[in-house]
PDB file of N, CA and C in Angstrom:
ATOM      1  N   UNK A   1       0.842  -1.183   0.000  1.00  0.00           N
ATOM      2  CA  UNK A   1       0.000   0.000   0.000  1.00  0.00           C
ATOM      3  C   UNK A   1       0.889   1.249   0.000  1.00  0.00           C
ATOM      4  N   UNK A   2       0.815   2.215  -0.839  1.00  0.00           N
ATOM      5  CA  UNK A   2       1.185   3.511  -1.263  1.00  0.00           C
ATOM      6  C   UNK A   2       1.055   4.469   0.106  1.00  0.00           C
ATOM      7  N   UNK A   3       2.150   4.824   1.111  1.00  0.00           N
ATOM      8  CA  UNK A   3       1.696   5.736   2.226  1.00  0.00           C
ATOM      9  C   UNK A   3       1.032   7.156   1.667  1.00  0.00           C
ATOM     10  N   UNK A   4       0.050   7.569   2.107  1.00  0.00           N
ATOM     11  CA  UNK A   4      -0.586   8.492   1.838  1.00  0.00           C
ATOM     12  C   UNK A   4       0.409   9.939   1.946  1.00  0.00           C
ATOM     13  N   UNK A   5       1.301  10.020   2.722  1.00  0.00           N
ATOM     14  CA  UNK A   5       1.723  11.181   3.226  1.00  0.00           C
ATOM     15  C   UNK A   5       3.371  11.713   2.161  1.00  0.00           C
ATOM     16  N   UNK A   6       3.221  10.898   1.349  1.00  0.00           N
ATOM     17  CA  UNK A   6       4.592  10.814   0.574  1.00  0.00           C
ATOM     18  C   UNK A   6       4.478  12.480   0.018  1.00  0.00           C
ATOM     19  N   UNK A   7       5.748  12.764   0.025  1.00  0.00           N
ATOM     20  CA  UNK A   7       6.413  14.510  -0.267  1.00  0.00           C
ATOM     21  C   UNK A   7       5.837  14.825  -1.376  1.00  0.00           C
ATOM     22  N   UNK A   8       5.705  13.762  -2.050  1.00  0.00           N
ATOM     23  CA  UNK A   8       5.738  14.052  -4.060  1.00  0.00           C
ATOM     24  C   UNK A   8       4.089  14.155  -4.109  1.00  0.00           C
ATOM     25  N   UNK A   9       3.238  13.275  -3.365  1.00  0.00           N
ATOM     26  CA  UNK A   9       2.112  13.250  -3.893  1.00  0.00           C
ATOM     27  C   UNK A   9       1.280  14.184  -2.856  1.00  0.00           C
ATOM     28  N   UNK A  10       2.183  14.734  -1.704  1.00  0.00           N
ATOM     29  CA  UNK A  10       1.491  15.854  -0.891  1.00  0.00           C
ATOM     30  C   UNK A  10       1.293  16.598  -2.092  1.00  0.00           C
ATOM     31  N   UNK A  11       2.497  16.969  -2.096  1.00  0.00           N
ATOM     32  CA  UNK A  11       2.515  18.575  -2.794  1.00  0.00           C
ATOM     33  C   UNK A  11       1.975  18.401  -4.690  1.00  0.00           C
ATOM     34  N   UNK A  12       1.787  17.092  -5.233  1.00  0.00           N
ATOM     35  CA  UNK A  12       0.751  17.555  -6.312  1.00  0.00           C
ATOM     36  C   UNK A  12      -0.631  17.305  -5.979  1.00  0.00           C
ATOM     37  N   UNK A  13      -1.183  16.944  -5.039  1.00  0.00           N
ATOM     38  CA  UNK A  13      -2.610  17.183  -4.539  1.00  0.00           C
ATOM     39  C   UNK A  13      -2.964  18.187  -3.866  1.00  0.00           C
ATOM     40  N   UNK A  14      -1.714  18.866  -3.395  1.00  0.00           N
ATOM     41  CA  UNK A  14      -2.252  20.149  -2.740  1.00  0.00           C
ATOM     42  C   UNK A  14      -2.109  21.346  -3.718  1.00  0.00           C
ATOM     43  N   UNK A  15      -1.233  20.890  -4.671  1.00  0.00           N
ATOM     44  CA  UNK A  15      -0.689  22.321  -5.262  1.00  0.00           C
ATOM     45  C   UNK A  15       0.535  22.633  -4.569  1.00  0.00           C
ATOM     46  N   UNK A  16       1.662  22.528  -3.400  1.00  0.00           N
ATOM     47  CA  UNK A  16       2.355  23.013  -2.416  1.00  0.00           C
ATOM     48  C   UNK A  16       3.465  23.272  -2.863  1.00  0.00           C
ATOM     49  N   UNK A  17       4.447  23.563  -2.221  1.00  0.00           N
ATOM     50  CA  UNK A  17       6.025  23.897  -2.159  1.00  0.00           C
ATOM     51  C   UNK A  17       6.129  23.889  -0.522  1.00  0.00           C
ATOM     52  N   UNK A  18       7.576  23.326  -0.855  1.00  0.00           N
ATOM     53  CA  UNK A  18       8.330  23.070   0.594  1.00  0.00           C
ATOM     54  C   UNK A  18       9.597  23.901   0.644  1.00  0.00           C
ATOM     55  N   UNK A  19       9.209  24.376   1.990  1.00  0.00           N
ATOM     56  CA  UNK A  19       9.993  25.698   2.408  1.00  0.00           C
ATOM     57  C   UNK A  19      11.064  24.882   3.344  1.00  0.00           C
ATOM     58  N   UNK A  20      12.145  24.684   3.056  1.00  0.00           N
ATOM     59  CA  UNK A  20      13.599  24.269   3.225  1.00  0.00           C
ATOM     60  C   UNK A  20      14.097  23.194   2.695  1.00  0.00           C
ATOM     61  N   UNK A  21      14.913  22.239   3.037  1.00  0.00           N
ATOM     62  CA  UNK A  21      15.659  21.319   2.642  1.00  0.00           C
ATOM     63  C   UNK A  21      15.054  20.387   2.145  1.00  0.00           C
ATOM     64  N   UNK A  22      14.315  19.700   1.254  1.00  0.00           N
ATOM     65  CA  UNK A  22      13.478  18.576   0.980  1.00  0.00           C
ATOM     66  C   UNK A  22      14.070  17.341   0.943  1.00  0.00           C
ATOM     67  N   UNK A  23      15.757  17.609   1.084  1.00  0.00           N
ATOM     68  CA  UNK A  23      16.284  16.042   1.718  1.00  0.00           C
ATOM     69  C   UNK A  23      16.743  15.864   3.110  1.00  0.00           C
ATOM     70  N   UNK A  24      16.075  16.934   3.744  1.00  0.00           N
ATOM     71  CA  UNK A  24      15.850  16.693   5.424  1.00  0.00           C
ATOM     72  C   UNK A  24      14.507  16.097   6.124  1.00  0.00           C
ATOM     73  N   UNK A  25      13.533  16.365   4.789  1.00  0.00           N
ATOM     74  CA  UNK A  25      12.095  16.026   4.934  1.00  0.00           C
ATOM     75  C   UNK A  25      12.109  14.486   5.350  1.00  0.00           C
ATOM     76  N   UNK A  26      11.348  14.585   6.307  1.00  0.00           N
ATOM     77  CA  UNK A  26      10.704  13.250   7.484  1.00  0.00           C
ATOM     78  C   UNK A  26       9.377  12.883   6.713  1.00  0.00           C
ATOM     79  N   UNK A  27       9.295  11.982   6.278  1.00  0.00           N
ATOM     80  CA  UNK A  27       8.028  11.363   6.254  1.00  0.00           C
ATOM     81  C   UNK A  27       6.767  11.680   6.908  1.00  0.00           C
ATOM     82  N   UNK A  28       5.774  12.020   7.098  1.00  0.00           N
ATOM     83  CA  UNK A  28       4.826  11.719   8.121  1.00  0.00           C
ATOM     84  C   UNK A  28       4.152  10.478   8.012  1.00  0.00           C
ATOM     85  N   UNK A  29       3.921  10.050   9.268  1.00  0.00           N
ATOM     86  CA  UNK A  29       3.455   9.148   9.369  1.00  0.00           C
ATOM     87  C   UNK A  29       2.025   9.126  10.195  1.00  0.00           C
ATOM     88  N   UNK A  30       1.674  10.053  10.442  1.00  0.00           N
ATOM     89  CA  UNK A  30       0.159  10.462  11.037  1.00  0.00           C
ATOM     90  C   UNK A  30       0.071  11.950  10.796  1.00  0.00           C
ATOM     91  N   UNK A  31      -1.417  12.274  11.054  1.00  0.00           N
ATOM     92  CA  UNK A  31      -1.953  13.561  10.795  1.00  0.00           C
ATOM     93  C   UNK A  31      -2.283  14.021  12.096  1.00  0.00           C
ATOM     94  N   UNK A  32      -2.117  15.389  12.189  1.00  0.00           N
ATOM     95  CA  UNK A  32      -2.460  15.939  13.652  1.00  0.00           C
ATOM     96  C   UNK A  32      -3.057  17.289  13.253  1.00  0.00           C
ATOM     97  N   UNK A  33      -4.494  17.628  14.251  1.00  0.00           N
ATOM     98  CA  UNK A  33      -5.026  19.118  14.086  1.00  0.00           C
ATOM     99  C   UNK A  33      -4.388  19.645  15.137  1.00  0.00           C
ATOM    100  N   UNK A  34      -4.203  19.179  16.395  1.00  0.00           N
ATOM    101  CA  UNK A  34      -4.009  19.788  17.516  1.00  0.00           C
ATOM    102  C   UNK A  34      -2.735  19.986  18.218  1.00  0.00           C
ATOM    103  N   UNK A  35      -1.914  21.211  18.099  1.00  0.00           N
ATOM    104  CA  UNK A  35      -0.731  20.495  18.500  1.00  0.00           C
ATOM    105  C   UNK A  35      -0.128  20.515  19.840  1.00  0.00           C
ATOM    106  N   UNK A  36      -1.127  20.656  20.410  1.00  0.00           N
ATOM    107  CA  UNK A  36      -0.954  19.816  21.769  1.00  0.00           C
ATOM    108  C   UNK A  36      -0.469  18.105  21.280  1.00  0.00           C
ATOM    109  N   UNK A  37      -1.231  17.825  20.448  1.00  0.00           N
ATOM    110  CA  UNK A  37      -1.159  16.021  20.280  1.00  0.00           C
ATOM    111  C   UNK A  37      -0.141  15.968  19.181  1.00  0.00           C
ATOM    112  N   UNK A  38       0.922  16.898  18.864  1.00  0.00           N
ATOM    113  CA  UNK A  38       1.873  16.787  17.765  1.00  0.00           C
ATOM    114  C   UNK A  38       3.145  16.156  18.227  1.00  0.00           C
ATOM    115  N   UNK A  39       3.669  15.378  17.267  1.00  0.00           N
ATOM    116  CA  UNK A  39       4.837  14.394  18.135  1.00  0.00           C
ATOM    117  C   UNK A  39       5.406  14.115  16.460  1.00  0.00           C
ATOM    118  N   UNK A  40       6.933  13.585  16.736  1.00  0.00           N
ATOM    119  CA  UNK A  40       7.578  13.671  15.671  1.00  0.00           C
ATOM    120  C   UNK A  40       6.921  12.953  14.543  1.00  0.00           C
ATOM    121  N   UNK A  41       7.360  12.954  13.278  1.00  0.00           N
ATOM    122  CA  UNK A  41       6.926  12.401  11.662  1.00  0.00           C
ATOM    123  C   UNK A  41       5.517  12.607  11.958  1.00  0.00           C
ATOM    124  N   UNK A  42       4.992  13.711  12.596  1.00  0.00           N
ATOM    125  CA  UNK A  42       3.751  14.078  11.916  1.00  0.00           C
ATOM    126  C   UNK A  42       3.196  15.117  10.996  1.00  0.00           C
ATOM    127  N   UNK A  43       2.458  15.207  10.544  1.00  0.00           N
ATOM    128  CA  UNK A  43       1.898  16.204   9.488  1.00  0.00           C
ATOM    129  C   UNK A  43       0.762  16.791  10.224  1.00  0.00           C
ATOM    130  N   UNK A  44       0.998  18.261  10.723  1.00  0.00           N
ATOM    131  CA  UNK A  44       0.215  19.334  11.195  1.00  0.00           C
ATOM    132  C   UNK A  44      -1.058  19.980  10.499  1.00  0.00           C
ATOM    133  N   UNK A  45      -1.825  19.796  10.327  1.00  0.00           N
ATOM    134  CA  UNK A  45      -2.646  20.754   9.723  1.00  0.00           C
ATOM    135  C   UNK A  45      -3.406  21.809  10.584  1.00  0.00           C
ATOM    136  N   UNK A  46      -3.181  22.938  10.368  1.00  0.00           N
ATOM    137  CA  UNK A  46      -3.450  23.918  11.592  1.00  0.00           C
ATOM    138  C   UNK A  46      -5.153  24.424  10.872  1.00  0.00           C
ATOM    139  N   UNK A  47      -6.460  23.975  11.665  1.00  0.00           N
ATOM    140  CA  UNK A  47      -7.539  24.460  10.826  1.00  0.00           C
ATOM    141  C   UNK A  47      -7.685  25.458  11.301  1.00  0.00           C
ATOM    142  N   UNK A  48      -8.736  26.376  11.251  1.00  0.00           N
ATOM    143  CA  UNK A  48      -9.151  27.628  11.536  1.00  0.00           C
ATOM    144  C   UNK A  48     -10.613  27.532  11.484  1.00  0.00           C
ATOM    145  N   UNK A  49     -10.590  27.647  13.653  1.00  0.00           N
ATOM    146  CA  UNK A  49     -12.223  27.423  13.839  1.00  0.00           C
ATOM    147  C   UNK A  49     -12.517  29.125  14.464  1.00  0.00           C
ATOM    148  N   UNK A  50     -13.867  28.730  15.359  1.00  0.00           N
ATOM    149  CA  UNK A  50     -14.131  29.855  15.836  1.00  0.00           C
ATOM    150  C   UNK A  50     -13.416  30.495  17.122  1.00  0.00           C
ATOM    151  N   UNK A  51     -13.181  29.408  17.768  1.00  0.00           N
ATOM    152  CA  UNK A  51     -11.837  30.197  18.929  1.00  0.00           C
ATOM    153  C   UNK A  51     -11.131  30.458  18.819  1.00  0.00           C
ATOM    154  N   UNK A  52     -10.107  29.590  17.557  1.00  0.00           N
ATOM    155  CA  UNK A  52      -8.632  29.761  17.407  1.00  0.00           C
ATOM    156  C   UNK A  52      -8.441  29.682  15.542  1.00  0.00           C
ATOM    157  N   UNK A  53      -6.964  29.562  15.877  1.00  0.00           N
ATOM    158  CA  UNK A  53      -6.324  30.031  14.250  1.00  0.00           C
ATOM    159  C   UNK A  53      -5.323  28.834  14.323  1.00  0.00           C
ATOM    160  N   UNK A  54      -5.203  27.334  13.935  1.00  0.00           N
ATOM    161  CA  UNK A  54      -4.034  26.688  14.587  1.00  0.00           C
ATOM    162  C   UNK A  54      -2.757  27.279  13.699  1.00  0.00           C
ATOM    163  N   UNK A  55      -3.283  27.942  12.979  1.00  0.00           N
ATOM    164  CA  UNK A  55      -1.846  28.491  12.221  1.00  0.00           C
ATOM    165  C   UNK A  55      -1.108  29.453  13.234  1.00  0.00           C
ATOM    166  N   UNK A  56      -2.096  29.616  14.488  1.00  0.00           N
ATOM    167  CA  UNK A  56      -1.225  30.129  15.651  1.00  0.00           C
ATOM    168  C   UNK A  56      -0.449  29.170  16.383  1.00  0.00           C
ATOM    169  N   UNK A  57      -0.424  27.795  16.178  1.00  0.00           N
ATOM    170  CA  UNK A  57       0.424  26.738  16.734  1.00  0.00           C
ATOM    171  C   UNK A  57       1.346  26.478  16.095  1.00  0.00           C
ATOM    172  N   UNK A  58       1.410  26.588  14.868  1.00  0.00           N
ATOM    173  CA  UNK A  58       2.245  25.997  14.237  1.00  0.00           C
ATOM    174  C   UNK A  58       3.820  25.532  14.348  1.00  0.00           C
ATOM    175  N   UNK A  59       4.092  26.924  15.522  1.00  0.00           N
ATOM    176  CA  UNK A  59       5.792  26.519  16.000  1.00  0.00           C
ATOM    177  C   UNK A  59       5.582  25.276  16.914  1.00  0.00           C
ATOM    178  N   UNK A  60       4.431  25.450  17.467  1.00  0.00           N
ATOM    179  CA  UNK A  60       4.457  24.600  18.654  1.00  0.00           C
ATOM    180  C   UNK A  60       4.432  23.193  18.393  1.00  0.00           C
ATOM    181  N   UNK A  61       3.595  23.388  17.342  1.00  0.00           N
ATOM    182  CA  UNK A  61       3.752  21.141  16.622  1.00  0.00           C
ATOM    183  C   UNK A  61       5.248  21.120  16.312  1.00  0.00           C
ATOM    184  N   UNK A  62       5.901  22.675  15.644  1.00  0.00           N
ATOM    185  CA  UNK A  62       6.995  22.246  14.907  1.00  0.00           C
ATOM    186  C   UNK A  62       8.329  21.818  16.278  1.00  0.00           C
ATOM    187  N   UNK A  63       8.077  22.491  17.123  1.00  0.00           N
ATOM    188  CA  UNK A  63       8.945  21.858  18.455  1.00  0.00           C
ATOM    189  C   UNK A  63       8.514  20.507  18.876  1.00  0.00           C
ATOM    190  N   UNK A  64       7.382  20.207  18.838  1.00  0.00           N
ATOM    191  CA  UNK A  64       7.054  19.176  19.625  1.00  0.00           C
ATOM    192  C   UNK A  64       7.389  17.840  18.217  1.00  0.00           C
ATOM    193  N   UNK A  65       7.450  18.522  17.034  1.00  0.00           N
ATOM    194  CA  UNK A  65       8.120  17.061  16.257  1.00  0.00           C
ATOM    195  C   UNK A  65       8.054  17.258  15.196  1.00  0.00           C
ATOM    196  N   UNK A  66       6.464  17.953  14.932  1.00  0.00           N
ATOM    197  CA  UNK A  66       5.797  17.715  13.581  1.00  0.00           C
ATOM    198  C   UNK A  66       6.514  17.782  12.628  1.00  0.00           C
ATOM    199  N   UNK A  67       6.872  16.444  11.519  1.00  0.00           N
ATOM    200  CA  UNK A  67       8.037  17.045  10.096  1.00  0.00           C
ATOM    201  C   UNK A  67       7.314  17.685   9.316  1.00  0.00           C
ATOM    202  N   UNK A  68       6.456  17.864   9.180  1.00  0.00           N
ATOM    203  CA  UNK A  68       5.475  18.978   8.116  1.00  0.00           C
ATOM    204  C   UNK A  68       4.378  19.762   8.774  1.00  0.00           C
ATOM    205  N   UNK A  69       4.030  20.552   7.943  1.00  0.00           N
ATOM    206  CA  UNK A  69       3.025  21.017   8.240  1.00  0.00           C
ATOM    207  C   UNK A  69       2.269  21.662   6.828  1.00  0.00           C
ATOM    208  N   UNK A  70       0.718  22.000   6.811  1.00  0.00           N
ATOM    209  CA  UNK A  70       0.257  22.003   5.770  1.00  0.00           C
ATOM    210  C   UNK A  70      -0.606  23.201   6.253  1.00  0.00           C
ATOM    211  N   UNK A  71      -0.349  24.017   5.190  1.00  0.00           N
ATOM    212  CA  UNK A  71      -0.924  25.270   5.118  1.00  0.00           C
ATOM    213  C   UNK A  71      -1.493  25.853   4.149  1.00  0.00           C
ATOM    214  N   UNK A  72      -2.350  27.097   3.720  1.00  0.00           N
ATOM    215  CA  UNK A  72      -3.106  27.497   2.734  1.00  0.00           C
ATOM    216  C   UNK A  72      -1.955  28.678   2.388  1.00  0.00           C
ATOM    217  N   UNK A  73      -1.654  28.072   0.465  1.00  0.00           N
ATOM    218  CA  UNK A  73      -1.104  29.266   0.323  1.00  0.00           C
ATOM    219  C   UNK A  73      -0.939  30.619   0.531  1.00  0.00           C
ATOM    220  N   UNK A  74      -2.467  31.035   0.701  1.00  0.00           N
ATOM    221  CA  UNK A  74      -2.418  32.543   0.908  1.00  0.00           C
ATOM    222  C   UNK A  74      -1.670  32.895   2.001  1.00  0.00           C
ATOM    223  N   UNK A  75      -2.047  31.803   3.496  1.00  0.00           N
ATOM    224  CA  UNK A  75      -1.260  31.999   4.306  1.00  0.00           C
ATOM    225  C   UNK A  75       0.112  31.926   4.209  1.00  0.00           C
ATOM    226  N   UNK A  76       0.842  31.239   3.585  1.00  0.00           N
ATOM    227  CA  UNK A  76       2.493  31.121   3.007  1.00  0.00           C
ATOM    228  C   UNK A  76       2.907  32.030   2.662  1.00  0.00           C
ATOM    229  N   UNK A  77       2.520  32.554   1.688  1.00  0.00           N
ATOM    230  CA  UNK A  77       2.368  34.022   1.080  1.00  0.00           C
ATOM    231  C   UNK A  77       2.876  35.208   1.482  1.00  0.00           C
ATOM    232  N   UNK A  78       1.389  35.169   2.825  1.00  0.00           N
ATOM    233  CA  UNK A  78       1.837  36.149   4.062  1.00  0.00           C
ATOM    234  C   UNK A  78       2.779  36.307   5.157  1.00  0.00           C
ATOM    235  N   UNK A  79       3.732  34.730   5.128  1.00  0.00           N
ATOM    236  CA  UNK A  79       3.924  34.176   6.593  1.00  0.00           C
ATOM    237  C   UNK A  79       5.382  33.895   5.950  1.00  0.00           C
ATOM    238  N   UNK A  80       6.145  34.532   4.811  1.00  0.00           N
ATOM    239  CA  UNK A  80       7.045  33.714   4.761  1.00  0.00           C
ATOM    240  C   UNK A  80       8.414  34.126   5.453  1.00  0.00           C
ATOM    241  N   UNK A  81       8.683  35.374   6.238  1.00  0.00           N
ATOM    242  CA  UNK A  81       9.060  35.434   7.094  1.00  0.00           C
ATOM    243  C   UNK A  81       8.933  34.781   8.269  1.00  0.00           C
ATOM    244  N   UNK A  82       8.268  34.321   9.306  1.00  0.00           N
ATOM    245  CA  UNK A  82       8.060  33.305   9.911  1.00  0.00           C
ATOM    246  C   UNK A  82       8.773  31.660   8.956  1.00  0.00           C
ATOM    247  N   UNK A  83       7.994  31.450   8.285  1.00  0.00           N
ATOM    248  CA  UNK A  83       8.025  29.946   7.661  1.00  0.00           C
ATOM    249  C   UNK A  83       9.694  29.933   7.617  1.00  0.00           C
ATOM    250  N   UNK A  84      10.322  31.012   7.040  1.00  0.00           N
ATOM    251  CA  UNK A  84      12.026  30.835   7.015  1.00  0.00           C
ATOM    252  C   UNK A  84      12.357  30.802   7.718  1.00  0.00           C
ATOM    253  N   UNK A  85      12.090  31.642   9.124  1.00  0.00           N
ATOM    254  CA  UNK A  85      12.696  31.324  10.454  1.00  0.00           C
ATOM    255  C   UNK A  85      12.523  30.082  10.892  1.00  0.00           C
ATOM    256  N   UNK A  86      11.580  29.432  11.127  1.00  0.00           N
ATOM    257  CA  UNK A  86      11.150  28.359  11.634  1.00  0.00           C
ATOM    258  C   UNK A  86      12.115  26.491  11.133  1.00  0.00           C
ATOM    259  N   UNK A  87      11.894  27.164   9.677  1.00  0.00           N
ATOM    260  CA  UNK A  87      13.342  25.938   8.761  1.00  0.00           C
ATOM    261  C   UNK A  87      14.336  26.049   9.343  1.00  0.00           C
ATOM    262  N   UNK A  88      14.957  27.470   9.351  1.00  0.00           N
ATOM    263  CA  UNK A  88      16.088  27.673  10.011  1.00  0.00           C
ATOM    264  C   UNK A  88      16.507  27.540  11.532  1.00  0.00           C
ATOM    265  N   UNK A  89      15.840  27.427  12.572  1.00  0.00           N
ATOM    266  CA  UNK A  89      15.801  27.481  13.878  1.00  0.00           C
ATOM    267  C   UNK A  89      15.206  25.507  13.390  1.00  0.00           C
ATOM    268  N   UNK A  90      14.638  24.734  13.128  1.00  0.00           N
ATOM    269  CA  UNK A  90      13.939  23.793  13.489  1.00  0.00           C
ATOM    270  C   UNK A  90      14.882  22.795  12.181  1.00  0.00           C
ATOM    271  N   UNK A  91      15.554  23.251  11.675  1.00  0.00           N
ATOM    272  CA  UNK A  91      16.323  21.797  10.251  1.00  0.00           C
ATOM    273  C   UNK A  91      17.284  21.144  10.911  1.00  0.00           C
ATOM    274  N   UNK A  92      18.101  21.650  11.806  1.00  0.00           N
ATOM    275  CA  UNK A  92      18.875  20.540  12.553  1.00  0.00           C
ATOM    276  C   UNK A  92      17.922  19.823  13.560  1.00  0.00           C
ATOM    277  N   UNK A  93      16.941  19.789  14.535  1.00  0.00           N
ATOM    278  CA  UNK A  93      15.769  19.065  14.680  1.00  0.00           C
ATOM    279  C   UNK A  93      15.544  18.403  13.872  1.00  0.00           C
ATOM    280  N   UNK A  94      15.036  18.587  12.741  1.00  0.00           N
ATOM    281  CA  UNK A  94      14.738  17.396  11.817  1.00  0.00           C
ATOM    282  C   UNK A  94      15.474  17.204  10.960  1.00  0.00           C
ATOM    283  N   UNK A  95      16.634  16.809  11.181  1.00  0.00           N
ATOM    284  CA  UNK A  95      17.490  15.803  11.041  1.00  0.00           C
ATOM    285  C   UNK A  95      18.127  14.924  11.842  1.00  0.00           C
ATOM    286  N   UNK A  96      17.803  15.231  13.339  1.00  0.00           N
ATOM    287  CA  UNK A  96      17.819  14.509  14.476  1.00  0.00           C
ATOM    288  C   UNK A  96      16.268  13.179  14.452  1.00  0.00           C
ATOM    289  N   UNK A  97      15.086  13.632  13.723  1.00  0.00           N
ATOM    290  CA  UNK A  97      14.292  13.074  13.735  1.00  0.00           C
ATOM    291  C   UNK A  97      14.383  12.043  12.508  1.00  0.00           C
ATOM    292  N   UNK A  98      15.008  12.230  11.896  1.00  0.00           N
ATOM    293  CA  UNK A  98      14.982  11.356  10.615  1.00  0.00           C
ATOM    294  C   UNK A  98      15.114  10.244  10.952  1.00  0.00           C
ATOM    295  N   UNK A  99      14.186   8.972  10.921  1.00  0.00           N
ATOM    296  CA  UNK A  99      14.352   7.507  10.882  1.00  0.00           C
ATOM    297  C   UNK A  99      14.172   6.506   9.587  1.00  0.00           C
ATOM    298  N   UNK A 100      15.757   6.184   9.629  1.00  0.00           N
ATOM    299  CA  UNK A 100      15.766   5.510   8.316  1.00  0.00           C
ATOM    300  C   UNK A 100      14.846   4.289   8.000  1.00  0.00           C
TER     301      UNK A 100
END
C-alpha cells in the first residue's frame, strides 16, 4: 500500500512547495489538528475554527516534532518570514528526527 503522506504526492494534490531542505524532509506518518497532540513524523494541519487560528500553533507542533506542516497558500504568502525562520531554527531538529 502507497503511504498516503509521501512529499511528491502531498505537494501535487495540494498544489504546495516546501519551504527548506526537501532532503531533510521526514516522512509523516500520522496527521495531527491539535498540537498539543503533535509528536515527531507528523503532518500538522493547523484548521481555523471559531476560537482559534491553529496556524497560531504551528511553532508549537513544529517543536514538539511535527516534520510537516500544511498550510493554505495565501497563508504562506503572508507568513514567509516566519516559515524561514522556523526551517532555520527547526532543520537541525529534523534531522535529528529522521528515521531511516
Amino acid at each position: 500500500m502507497m503511504n498516503p503522506f509521501q512529499l511528491s504526492r502531498l505537494l501535487s494534490l495540494s498544489d504546495g512547495y516546501v519551504f527548506g531542505n526537501p532532503e531533510l524532509f521526514v516522512e509523516p506518518s500520522d496527521v495531527c489538528i491539535d498540537s498539543r497532540k503533535a509528536a515527531p513524523k507528523t503532518l500538522f494541519v493547523p484548521l481555523k475554527g471559531e476560537r482559534t487560528d491553529g496556524h497560531l500553533h504551528i511553532e508549537s507542533a513544529l517543536k514538539a516534532g511535527s516534520s510537516a506542516v500544511l498550510v493554505m497558500r495565501e497563508w504562506a504568502d503572508r507568513h514567509v518570514e516566519s516559515l524561514s525562520e522556523w526551517v532555520n531554527s527547526y532543520e537541525a531538529l529534523f534531522s535529528r528526527w529522521m528515521i531511516p
